[in-house]
PDB file of N, CA and C in Angstrom:
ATOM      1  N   UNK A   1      77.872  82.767  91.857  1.00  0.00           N
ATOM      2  CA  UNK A   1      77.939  83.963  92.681  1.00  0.00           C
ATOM      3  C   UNK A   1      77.614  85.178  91.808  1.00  0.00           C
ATOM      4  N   UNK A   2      76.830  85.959  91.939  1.00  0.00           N
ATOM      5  CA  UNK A   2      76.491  87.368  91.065  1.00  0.00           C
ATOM      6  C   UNK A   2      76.937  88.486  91.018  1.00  0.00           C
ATOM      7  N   UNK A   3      78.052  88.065  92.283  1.00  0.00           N
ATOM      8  CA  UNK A   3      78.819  89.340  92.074  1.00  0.00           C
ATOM      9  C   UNK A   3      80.096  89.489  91.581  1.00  0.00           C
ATOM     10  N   UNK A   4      80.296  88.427  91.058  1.00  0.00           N
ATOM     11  CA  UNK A   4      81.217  88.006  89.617  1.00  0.00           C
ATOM     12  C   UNK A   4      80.871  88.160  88.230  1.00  0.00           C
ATOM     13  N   UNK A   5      79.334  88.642  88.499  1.00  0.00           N
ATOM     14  CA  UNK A   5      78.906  88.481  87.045  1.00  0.00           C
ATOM     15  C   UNK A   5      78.669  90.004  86.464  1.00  0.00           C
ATOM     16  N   UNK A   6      79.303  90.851  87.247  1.00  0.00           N
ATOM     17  CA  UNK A   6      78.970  92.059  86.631  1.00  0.00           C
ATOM     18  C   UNK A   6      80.744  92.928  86.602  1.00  0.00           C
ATOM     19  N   UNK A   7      81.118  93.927  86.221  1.00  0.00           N
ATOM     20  CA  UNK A   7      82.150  94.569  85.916  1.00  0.00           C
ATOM     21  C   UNK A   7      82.515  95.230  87.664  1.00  0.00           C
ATOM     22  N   UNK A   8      81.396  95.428  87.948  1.00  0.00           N
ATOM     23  CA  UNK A   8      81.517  96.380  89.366  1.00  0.00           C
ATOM     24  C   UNK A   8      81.881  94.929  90.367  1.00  0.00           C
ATOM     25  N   UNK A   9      81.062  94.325  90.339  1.00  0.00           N
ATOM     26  CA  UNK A   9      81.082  93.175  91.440  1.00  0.00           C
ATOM     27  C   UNK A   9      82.535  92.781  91.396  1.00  0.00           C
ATOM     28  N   UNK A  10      83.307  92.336  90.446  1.00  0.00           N
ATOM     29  CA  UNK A  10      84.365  91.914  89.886  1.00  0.00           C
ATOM     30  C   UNK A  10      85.532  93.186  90.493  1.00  0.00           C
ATOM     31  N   UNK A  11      85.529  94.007  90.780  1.00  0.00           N
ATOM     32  CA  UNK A  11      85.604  95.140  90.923  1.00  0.00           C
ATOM     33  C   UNK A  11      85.735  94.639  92.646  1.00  0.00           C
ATOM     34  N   UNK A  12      84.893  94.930  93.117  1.00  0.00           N
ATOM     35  CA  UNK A  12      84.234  94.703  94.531  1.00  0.00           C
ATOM     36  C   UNK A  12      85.169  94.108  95.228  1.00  0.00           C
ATOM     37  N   UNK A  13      85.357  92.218  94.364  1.00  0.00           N
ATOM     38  CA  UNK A  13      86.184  91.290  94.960  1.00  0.00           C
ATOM     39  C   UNK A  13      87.580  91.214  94.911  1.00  0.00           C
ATOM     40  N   UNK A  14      87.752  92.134  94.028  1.00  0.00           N
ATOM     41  CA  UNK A  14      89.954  92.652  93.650  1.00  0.00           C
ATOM     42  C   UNK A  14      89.435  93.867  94.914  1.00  0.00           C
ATOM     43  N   UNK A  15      89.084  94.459  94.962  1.00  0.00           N
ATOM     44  CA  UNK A  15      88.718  95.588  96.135  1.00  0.00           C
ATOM     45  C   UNK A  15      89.388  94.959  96.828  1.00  0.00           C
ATOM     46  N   UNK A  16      88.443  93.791  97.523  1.00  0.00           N
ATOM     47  CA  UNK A  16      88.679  93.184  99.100  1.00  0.00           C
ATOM     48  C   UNK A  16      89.960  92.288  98.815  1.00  0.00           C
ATOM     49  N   UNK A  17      90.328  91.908  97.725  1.00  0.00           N
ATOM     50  CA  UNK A  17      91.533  91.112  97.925  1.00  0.00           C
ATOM     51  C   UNK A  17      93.017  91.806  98.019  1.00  0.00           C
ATOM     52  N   UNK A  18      92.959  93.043  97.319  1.00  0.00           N
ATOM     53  CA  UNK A  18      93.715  94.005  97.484  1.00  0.00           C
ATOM     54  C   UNK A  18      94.455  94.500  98.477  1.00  0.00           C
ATOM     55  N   UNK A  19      92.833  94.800  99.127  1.00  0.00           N
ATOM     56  CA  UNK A  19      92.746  95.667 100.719  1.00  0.00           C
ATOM     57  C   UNK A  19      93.509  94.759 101.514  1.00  0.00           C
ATOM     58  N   UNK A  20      93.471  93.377 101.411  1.00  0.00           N
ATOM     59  CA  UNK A  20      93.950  92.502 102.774  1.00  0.00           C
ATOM     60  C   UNK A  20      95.045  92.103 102.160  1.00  0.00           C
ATOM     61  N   UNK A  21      95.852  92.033 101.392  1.00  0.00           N
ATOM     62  CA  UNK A  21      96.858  91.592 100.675  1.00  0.00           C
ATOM     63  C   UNK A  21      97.820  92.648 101.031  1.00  0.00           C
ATOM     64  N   UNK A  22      97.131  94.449 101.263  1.00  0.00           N
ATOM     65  CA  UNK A  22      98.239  95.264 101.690  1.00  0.00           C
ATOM     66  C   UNK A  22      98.378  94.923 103.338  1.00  0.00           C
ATOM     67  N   UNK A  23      97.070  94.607 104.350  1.00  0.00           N
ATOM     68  CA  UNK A  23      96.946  94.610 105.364  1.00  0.00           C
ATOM     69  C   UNK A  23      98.594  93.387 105.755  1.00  0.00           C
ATOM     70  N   UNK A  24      98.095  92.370 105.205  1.00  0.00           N
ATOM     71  CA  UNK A  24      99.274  91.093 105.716  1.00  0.00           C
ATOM     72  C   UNK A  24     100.274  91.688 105.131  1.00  0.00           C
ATOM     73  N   UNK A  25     100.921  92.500 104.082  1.00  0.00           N
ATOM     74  CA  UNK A  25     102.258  93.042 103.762  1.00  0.00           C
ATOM     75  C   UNK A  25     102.517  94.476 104.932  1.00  0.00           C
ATOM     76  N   UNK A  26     101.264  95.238 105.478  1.00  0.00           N
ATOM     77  CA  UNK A  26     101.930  96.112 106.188  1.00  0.00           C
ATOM     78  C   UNK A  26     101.952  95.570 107.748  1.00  0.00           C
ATOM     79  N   UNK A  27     101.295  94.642 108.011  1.00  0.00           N
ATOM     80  CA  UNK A  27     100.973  94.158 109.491  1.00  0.00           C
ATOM     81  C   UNK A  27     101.903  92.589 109.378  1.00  0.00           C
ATOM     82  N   UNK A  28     101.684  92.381 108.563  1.00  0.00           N
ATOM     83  CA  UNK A  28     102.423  90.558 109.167  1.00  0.00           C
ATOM     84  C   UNK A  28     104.156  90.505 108.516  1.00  0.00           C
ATOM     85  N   UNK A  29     103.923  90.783 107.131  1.00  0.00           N
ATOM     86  CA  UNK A  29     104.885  90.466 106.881  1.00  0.00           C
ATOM     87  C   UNK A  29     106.325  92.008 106.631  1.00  0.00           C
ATOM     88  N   UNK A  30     105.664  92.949 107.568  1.00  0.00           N
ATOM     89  CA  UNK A  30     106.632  94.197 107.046  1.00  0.00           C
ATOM     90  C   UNK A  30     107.392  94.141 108.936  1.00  0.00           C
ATOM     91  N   UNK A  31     106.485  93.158 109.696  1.00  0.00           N
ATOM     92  CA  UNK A  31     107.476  93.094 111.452  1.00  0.00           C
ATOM     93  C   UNK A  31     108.767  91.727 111.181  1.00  0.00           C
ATOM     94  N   UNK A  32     107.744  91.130 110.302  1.00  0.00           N
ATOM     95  CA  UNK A  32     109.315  89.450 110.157  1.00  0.00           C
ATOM     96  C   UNK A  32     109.644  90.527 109.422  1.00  0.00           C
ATOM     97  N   UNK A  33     109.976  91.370 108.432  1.00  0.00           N
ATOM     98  CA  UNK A  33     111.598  91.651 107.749  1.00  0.00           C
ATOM     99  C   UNK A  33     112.224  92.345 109.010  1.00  0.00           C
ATOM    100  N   UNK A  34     111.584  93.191 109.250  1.00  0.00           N
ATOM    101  CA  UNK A  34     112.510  94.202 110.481  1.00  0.00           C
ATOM    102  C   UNK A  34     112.671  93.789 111.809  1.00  0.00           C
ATOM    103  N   UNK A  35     111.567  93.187 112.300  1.00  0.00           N
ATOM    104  CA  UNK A  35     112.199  92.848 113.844  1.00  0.00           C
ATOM    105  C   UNK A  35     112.850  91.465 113.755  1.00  0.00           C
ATOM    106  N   UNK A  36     112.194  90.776 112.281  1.00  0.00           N
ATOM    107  CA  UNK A  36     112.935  89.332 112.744  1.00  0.00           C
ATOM    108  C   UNK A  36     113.799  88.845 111.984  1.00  0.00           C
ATOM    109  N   UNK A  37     113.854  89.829 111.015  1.00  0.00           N
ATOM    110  CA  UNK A  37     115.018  89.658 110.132  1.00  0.00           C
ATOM    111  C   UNK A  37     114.951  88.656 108.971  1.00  0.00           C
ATOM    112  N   UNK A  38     113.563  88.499 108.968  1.00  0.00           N
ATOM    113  CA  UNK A  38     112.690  87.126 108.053  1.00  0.00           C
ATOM    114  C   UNK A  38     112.156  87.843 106.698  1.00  0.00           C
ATOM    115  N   UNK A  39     113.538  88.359 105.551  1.00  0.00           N
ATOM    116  CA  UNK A  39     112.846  89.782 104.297  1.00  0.00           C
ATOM    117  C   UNK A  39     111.596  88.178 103.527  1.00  0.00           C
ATOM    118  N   UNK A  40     111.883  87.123 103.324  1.00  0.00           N
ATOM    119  CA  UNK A  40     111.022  86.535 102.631  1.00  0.00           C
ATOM    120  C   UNK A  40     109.672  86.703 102.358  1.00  0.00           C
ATOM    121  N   UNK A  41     109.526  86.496 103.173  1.00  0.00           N
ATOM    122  CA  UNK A  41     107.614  86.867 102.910  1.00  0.00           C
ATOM    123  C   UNK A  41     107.307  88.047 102.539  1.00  0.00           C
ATOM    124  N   UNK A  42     108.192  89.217 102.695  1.00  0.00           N
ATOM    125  CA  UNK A  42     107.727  90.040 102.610  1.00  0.00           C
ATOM    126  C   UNK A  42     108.066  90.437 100.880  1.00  0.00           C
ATOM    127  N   UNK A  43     108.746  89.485 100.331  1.00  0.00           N
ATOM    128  CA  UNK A  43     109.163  89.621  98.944  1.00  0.00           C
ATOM    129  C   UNK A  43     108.136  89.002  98.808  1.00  0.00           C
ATOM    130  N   UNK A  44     107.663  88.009  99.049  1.00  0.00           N
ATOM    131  CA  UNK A  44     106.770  87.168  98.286  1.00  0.00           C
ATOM    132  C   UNK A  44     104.784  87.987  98.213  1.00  0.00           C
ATOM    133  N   UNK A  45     104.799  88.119  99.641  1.00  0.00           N
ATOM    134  CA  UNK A  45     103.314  89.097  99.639  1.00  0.00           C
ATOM    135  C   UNK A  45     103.561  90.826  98.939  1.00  0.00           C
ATOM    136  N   UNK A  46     105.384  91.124  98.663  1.00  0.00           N
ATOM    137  CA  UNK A  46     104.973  92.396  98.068  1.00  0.00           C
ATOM    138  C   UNK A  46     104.593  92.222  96.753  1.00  0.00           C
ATOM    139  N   UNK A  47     105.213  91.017  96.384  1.00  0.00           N
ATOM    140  CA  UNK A  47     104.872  90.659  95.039  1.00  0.00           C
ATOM    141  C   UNK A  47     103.259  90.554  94.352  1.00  0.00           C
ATOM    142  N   UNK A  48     102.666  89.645  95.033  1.00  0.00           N
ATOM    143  CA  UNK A  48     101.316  89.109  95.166  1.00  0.00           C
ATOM    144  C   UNK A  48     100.684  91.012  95.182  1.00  0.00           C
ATOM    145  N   UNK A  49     100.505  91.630  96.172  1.00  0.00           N
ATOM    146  CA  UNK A  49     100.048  92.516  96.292  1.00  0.00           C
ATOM    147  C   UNK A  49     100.719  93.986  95.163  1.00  0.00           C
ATOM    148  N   UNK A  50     101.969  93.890  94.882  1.00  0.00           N
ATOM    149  CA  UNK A  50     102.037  94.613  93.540  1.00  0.00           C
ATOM    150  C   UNK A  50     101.343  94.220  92.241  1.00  0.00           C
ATOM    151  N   UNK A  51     100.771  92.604  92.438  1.00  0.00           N
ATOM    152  CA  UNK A  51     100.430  92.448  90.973  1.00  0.00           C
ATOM    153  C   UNK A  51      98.472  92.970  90.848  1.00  0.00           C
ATOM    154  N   UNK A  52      98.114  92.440  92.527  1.00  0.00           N
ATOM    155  CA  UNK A  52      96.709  93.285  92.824  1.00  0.00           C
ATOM    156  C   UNK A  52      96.807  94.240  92.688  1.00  0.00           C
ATOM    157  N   UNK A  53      97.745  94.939  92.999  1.00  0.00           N
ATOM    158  CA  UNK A  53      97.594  96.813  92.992  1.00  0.00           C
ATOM    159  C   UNK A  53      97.219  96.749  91.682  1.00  0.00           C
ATOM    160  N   UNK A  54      98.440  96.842  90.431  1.00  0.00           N
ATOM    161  CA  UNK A  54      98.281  97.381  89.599  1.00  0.00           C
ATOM    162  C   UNK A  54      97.100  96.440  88.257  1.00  0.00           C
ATOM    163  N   UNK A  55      96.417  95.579  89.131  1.00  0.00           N
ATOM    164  CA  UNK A  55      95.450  95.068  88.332  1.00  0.00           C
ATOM    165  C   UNK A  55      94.114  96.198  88.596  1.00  0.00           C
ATOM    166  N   UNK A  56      94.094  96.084  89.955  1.00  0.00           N
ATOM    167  CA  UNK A  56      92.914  97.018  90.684  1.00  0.00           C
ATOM    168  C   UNK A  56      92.829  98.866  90.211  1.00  0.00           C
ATOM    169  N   UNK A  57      94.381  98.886  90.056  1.00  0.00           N
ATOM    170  CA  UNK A  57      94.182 100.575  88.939  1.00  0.00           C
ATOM    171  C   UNK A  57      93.931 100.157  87.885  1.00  0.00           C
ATOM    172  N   UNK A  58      94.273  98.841  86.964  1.00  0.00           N
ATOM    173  CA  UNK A  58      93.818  99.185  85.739  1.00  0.00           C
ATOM    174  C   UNK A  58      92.418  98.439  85.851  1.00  0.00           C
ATOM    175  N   UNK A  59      91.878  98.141  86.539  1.00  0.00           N
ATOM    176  CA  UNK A  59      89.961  97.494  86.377  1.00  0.00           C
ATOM    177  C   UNK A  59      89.495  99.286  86.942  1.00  0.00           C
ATOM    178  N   UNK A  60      89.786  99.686  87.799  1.00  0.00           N
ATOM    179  CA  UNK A  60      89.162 100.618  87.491  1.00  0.00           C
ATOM    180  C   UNK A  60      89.293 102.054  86.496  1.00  0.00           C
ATOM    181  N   UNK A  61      90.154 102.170  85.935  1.00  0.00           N
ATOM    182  CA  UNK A  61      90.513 102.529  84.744  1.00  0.00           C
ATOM    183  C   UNK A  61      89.612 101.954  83.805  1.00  0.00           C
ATOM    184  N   UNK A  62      89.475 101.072  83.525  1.00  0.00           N
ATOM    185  CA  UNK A  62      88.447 100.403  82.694  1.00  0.00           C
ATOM    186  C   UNK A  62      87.127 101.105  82.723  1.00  0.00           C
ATOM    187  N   UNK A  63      87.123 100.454  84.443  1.00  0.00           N
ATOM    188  CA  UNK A  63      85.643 100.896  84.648  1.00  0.00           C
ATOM    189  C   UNK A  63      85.075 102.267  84.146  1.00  0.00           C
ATOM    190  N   UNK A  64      86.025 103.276  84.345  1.00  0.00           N
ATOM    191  CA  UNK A  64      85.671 104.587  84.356  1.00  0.00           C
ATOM    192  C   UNK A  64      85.493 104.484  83.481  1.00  0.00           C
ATOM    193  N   UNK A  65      86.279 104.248  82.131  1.00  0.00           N
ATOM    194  CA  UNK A  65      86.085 104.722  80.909  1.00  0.00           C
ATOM    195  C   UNK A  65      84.864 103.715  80.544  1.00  0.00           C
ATOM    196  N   UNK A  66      84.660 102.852  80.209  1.00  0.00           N
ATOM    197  CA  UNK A  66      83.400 102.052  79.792  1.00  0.00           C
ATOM    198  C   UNK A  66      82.082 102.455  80.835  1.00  0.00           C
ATOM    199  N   UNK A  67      81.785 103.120  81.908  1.00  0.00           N
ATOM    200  CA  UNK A  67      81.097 103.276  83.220  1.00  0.00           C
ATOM    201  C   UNK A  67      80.860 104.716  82.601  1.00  0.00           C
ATOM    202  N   UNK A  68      81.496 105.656  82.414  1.00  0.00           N
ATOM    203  CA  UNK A  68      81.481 106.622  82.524  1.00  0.00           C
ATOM    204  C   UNK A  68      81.891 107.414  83.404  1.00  0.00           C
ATOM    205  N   UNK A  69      82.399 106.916  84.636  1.00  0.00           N
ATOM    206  CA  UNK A  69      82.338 107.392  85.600  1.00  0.00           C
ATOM    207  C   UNK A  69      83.039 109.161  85.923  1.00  0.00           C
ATOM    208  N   UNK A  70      82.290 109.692  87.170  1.00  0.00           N
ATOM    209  CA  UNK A  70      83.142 110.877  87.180  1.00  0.00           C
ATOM    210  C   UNK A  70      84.615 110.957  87.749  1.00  0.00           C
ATOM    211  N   UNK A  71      85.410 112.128  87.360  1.00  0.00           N
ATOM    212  CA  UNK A  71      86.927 112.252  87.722  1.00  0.00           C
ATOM    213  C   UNK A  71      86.769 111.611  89.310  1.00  0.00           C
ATOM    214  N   UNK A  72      85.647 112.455  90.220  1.00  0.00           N
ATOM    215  CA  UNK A  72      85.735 112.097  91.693  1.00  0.00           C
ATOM    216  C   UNK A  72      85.941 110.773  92.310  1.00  0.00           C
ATOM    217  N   UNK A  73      84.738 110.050  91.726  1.00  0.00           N
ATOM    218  CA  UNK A  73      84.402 108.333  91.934  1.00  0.00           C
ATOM    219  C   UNK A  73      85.834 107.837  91.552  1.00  0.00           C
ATOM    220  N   UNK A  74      86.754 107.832  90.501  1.00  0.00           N
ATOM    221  CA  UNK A  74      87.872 107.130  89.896  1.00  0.00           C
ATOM    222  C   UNK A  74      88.864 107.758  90.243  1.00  0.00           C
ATOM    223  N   UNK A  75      89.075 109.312  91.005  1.00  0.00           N
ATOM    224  CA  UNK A  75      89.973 109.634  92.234  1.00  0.00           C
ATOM    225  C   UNK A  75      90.241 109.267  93.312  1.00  0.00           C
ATOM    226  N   UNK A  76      88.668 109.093  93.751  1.00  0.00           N
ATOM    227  CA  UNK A  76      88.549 108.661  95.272  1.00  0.00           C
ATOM    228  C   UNK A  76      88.893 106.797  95.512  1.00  0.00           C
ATOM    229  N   UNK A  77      88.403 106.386  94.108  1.00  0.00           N
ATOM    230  CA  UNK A  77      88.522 104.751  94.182  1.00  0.00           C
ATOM    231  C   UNK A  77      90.317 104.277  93.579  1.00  0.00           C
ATOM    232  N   UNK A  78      91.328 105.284  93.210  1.00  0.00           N
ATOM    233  CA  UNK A  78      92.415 105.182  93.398  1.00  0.00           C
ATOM    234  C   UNK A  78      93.340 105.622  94.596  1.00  0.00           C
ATOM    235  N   UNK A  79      92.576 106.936  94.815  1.00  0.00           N
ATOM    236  CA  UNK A  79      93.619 107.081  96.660  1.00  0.00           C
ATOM    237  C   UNK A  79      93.037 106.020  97.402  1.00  0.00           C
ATOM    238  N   UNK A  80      92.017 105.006  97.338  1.00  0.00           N
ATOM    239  CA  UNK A  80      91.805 104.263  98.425  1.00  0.00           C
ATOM    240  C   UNK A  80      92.582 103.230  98.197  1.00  0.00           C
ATOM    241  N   UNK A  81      93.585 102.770  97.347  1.00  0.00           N
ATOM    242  CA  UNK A  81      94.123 102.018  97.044  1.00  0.00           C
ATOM    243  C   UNK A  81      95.660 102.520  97.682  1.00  0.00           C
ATOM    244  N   UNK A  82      95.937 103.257  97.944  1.00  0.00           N
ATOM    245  CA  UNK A  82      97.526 103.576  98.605  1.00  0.00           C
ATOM    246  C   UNK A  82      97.017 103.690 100.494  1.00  0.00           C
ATOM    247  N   UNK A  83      95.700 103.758 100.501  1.00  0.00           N
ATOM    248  CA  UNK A  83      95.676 104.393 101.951  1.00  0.00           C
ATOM    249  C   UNK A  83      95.438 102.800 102.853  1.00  0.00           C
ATOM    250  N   UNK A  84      95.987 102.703 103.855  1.00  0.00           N
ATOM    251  CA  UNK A  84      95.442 101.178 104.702  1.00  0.00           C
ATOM    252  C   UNK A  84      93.786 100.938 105.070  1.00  0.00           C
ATOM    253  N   UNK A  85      93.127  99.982 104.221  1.00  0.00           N
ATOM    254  CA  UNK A  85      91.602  99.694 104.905  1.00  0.00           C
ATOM    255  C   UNK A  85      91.147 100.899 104.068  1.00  0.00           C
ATOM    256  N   UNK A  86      91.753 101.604 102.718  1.00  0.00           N
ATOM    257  CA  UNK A  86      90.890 102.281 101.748  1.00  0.00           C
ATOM    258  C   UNK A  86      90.325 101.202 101.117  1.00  0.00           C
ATOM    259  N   UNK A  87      90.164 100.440 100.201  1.00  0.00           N
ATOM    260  CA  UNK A  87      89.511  99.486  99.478  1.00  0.00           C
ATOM    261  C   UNK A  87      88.232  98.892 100.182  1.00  0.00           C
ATOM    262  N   UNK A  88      88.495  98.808 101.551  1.00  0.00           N
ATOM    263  CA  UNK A  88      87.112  98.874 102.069  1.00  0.00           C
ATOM    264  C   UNK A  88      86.190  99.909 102.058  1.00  0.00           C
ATOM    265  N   UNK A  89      86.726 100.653 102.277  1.00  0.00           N
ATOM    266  CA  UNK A  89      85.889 102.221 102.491  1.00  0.00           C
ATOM    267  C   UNK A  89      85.690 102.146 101.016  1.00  0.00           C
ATOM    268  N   UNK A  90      85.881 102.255 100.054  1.00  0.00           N
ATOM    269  CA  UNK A  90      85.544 102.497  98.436  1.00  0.00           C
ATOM    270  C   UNK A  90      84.780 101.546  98.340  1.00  0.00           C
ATOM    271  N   UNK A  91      84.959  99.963  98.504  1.00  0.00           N
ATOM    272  CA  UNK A  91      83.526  99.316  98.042  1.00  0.00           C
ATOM    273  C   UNK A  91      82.495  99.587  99.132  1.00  0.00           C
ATOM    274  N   UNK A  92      82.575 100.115 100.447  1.00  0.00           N
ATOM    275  CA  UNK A  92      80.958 100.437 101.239  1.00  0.00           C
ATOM    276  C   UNK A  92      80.570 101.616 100.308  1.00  0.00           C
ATOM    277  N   UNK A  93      81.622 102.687 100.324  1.00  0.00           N
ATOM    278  CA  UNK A  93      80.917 103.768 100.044  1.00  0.00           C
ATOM    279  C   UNK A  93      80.500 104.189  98.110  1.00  0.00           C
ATOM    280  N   UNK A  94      81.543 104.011  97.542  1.00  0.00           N
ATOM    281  CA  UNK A  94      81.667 103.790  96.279  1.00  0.00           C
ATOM    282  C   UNK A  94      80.838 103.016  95.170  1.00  0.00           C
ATOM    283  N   UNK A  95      81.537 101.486  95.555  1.00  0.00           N
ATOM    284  CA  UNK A  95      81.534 100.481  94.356  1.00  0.00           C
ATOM    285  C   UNK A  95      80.066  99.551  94.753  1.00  0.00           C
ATOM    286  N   UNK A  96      79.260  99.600  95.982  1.00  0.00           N
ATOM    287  CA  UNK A  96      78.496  99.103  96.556  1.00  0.00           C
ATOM    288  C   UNK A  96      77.116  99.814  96.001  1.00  0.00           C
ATOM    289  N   UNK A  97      77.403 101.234  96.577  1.00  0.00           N
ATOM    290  CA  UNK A  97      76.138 101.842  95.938  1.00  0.00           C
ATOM    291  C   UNK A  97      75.820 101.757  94.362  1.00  0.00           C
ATOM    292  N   UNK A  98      77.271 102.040  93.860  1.00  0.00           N
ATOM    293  CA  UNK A  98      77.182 102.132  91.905  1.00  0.00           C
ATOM    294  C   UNK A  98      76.416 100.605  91.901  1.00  0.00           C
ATOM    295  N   UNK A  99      76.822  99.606  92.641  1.00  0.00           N
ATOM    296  CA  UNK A  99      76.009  97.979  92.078  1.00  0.00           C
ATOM    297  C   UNK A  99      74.432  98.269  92.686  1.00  0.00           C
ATOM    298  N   UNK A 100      74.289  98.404  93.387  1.00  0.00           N
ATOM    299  CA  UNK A 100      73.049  98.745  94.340  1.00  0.00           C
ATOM    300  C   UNK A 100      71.968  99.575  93.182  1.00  0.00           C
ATOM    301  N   UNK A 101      72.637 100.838  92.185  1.00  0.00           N
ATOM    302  CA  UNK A 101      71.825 101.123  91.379  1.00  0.00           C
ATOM    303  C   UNK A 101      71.542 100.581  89.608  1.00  0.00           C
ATOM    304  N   UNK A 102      72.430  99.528  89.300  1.00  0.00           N
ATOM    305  CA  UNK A 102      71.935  98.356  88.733  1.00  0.00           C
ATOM    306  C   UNK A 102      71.354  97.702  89.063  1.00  0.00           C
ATOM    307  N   UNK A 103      71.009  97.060  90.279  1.00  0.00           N
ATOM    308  CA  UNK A 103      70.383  95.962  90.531  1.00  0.00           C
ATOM    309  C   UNK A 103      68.957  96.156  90.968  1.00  0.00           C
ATOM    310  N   UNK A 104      68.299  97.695  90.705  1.00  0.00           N
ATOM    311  CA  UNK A 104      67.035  98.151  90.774  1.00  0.00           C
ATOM    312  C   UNK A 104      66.336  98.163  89.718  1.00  0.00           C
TER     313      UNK A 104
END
């Protein structure tokens, strides 16, 4: 797959695993603790998804500094990480184009 083989791509795929890892902790597993009284899962996916979070700030931390990137790009690609269905919006708009102008 080639989009494992670059820093951004790699990037790309903690993006999307991120993004849906908060989705099932704020949609599936945050109604079983409260309406059903089921806290498990929701220990177990906050877990999983705390260890994506803070992998996904520090790859792009990386990135910036080895990338160069500007304050904006590595602002905008960390608030998308607290906001719901940001990590998508950062790899369409963001992390997609930055690969898009390597691969020319």
């Amino acid at each position: 797959m080639d989009l494992l083989k670059t820093q951004i791509g790699r990037l790309r795929v903690l993006a999307f695993v991120e993004g849906v890892s908060f989705l099932v902790l704020l949609f599936v597993t945050m109604p079983l603790k409260y309406a059903f009284e089921m806290p498990l899962p929701n220990k177990i996916f906050g877990l999983i998804h705390g260890l994506l979070f803070v992998l996904y700030v520090y790859t792009v931390f990386q990135i910036t500094f080895e990338q160069k990137w500007k304050f904006k790009i590595m602002s905008l690609a960390l608030l998308a990480s607290i906001i719901p269905f940001g990590t998508f919006w950062a790899d369409k708009k963001l992390f997609k184009p930055i690969q898009d102008t390597f691969n020319e």
